[in-house]
Protein backbone atom coordinates (compact mmCIF):
# COMPACT_ATOMS: atom_id res chain seq x y z
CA UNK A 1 -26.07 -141.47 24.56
CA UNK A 2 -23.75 -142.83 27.40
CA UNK A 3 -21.74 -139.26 27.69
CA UNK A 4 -25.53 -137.35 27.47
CA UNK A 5 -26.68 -139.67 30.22
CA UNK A 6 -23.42 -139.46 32.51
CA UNK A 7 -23.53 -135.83 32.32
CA UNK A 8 -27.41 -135.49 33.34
CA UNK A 9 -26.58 -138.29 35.80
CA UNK A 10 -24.03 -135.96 37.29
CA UNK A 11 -26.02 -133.28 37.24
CA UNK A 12 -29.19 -134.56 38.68
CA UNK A 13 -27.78 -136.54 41.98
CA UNK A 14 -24.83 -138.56 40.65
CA UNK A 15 -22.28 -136.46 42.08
CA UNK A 16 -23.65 -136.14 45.55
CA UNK A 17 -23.81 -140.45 45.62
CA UNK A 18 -20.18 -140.41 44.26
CA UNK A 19 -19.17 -138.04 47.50
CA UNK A 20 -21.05 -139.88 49.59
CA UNK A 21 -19.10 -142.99 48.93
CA UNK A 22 -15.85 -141.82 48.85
CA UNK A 23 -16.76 -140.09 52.38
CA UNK A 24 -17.67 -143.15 53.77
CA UNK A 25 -14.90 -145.34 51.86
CA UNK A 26 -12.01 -142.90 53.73
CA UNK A 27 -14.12 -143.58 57.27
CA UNK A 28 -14.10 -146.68 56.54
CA UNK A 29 -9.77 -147.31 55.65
CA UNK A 30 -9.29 -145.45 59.27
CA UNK A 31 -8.84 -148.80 60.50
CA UNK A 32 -7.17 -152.04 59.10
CA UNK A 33 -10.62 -154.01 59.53
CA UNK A 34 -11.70 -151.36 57.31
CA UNK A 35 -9.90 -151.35 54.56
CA UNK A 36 -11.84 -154.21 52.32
CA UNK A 37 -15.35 -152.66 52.96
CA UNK A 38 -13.70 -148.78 52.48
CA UNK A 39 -12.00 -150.31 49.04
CA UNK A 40 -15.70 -151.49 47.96
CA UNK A 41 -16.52 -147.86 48.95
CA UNK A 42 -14.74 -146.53 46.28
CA UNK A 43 -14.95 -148.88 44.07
CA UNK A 44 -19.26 -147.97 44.07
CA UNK A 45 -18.20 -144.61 44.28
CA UNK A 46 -16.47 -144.26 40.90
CA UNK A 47 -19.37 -146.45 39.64
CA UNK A 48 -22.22 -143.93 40.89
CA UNK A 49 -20.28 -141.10 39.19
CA UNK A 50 -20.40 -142.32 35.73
CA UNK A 51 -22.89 -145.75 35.23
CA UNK A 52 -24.10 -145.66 32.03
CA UNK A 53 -22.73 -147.65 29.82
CA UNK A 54 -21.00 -150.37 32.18
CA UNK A 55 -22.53 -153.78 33.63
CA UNK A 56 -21.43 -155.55 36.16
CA UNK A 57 -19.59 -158.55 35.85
CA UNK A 58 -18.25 -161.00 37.97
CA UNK A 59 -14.41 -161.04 38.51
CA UNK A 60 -12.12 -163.16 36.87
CA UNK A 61 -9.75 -164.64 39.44
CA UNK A 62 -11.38 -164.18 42.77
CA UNK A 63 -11.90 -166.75 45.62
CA UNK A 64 -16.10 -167.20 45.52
CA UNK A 65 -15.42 -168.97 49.53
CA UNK A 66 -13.79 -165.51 50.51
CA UNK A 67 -16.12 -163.31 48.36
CA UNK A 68 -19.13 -164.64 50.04
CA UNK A 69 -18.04 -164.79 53.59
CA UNK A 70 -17.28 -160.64 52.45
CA UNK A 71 -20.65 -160.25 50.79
CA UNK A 72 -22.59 -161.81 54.10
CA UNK A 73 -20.64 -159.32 56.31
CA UNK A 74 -21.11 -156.47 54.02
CA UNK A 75 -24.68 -157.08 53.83
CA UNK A 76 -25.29 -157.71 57.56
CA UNK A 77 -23.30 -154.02 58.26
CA UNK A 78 -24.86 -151.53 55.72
CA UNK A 79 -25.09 -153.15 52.63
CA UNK A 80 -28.80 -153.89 53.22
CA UNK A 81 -29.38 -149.98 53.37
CA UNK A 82 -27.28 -149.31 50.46
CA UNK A 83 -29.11 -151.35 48.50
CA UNK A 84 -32.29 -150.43 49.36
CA UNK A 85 -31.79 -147.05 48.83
CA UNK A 86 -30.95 -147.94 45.34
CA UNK A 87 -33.67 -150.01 45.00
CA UNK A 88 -35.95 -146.98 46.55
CA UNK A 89 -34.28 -144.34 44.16
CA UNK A 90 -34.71 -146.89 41.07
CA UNK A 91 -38.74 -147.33 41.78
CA UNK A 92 -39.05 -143.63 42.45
CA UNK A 93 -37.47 -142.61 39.16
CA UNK A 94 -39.05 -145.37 37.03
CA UNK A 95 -42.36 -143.77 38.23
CA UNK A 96 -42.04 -141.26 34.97
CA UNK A 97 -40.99 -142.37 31.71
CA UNK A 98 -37.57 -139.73 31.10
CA UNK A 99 -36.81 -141.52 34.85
CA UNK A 100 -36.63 -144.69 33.73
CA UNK A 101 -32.85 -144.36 32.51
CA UNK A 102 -31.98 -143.25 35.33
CA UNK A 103 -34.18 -146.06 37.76
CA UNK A 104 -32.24 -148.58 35.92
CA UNK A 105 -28.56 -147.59 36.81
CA UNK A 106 -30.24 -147.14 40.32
CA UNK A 107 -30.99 -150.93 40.12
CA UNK A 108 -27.19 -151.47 38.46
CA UNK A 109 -25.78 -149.87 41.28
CA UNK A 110 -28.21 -152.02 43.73
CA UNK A 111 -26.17 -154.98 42.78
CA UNK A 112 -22.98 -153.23 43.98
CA UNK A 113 -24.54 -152.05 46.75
CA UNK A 114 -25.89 -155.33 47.91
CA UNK A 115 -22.97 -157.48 47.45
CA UNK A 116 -19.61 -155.93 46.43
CA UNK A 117 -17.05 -158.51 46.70
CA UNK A 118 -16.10 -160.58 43.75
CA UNK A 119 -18.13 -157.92 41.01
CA UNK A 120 -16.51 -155.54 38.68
CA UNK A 121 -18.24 -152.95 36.78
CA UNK A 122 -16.73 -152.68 32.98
């Protein structure tokens, strides 16, 4: 079911969210400053292309002082609107019943999207 879902996921919107993110994730290393956010980038990027059949888990080793002082700033910058876009895309699919599968990677991928630093998605 998880290769039958990537696929559709792919097919249906999944590639053009993966793009997106690795757009913005090479904007985003331009600069040094950049470089943590445009890593995140990617890192949601290669999550959006393929979600079903990972979670997201917290990871093992990182500082949770740092990770939070990375999450605020992401959130203040454009992690808001990432997220919410998720969330918007999540509701708007779960509005039909064959959409649900795909609403809830939407609100997977909201996590991510909201707070990056310190998750992993295995």
């Amino acid at each position: 079911m998880c290769i039958v879902g990537n696929i559709l996921w792919i097919l249906f919107g999944g590639l053009i969210i993966f793009l997106e993110y690795i757009f913005a994730g090479l904007i985003l290393c331009l600069s040094v400053i950049g470089i943590p956010p445009g890593l995140q980038c990617f890192k949601i990027g290669l999550a959006s292309l393929a979600p079903f059949g990972k979670k997201v888990v917290p990871m093992a080793g990182t500082s949770s002082g740092l990770s939070t002082l990375l999450n605020v700033i992401w959130f203040l910058t454009g992690g808001i609107w990432i997220g919410l876009s998720h969330l918007i895309f999540g509701i708007g699919f779960c509005l039909s019943i064959i959409g649900i599968p795909f609403g809830l990677q939407h609100f997977k991928l909201m996590q991510l999207g909201f707070m990056p630093f310190g998750k992993d998605l295995r």
